[in-house]
C-alpha atoms as a PDB file:
ATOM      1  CA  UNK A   1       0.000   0.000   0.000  1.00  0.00           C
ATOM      2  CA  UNK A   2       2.370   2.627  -1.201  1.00  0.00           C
ATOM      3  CA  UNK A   3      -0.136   4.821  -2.709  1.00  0.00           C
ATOM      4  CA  UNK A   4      -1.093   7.548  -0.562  1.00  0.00           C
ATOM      5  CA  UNK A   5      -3.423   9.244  -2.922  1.00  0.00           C
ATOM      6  CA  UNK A   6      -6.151   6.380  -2.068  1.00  0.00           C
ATOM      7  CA  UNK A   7      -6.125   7.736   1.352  1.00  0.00           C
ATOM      8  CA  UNK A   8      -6.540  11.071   0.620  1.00  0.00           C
ATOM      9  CA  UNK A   9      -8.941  10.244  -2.639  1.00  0.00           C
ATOM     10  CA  UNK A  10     -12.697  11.482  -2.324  1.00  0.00           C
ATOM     11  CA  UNK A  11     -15.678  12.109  -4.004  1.00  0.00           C
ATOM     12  CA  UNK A  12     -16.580  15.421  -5.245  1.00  0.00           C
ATOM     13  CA  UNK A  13     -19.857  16.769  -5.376  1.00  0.00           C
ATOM     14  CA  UNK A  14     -21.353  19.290  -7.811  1.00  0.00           C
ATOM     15  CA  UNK A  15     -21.143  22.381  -6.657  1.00  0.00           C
ATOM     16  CA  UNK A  16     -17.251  21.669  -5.675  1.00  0.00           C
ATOM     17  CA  UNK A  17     -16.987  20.710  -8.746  1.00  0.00           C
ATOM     18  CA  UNK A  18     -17.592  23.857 -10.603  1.00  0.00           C
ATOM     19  CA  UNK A  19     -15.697  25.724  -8.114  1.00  0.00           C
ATOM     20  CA  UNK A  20     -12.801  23.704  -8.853  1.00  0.00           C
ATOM     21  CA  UNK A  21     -13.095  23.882 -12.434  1.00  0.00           C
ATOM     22  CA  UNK A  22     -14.862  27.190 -13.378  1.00  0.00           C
ATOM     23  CA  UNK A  23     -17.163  25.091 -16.369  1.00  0.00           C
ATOM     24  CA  UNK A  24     -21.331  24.569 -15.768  1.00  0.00           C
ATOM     25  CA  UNK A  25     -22.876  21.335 -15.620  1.00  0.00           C
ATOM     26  CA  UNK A  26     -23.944  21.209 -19.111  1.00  0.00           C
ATOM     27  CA  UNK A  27     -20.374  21.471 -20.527  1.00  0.00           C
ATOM     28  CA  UNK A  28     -18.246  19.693 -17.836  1.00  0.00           C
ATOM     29  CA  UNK A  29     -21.336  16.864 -19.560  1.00  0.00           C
ATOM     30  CA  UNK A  30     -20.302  17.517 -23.152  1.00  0.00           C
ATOM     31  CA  UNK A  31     -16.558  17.762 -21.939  1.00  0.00           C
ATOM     32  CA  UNK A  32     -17.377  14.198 -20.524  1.00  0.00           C
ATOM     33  CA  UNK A  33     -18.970  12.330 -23.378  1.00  0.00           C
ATOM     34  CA  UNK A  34     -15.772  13.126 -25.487  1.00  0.00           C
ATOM     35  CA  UNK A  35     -13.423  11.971 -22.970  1.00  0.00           C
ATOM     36  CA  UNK A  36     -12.016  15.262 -21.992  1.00  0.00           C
ATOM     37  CA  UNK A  37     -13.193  15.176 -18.723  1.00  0.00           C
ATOM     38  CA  UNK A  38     -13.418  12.556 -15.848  1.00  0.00           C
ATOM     39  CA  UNK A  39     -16.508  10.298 -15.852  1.00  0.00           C
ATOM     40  CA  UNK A  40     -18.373  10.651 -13.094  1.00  0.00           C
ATOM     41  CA  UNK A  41     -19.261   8.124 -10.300  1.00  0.00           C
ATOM     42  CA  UNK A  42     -22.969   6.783  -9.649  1.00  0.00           C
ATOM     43  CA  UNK A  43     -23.684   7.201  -6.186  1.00  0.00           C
ATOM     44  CA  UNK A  44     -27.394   6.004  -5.599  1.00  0.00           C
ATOM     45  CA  UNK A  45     -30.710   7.752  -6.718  1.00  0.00           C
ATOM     46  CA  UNK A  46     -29.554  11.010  -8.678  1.00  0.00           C
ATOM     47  CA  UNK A  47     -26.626  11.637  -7.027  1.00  0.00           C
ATOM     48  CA  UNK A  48     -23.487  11.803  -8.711  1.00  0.00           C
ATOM     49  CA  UNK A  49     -19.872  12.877  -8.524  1.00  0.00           C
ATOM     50  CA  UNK A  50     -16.749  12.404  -9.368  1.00  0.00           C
ATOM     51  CA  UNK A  51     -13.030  11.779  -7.650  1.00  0.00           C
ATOM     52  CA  UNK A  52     -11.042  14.162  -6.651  1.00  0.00           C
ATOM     53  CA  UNK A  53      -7.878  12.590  -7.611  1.00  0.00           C
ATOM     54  CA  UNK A  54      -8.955  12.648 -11.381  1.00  0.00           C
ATOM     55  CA  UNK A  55     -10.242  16.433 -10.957  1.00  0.00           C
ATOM     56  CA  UNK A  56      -6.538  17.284  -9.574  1.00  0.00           C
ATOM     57  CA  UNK A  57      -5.299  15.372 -12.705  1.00  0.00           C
ATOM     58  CA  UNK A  58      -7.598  16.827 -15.459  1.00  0.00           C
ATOM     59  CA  UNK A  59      -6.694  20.510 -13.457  1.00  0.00           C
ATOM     60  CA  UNK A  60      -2.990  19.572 -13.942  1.00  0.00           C
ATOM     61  CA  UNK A  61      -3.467  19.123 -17.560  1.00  0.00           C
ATOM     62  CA  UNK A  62      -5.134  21.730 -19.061  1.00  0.00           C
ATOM     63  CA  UNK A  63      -3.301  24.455 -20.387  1.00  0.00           C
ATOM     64  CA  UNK A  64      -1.831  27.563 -18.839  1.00  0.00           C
ATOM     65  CA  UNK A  65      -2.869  30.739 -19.593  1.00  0.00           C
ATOM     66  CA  UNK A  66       0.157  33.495 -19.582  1.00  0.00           C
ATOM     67  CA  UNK A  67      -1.303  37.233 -19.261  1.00  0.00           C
ATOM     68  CA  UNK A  68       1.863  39.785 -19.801  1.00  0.00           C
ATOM     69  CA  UNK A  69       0.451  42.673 -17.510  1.00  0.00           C
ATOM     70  CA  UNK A  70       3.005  45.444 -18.491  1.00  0.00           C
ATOM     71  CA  UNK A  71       1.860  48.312 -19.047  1.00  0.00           C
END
């Protein structure tokens, strides 16, 4: 049991979700049924969400935006 990111691993609801990642339901969805976002996790009934392991990963990945603020 070396990997410590199972211990710290949890599920993210929505509304942490689009804090996290700044992107709606409805396009985090699209985003999803192309594969360019995590799939999210049944949990019972209606409820949903997603790990945050994967979130962190699919954060990691995306590209960075460089502003050049001089003036």
């Amino acid at each position: 049991m070396n990997n410590q990111q199972s211990f710290t691993d949890r599920i993210v609801r929505e509304a942490e979700c689009r804090k996290m990642t700044g992107t709606c339901r409805t396009k985090r969805h699209l985003m999803e049924k192309e594969g360019k976002f995590p799939a999210r996790r049944k949990l019972g009934g209606r409820a949903v969400g997603w790990m945050l392991s994967e979130i962190q990963e699919w954060l990691q990945s995306q590209p960075k935006v460089i502003t050049n603020k001089t003036v």
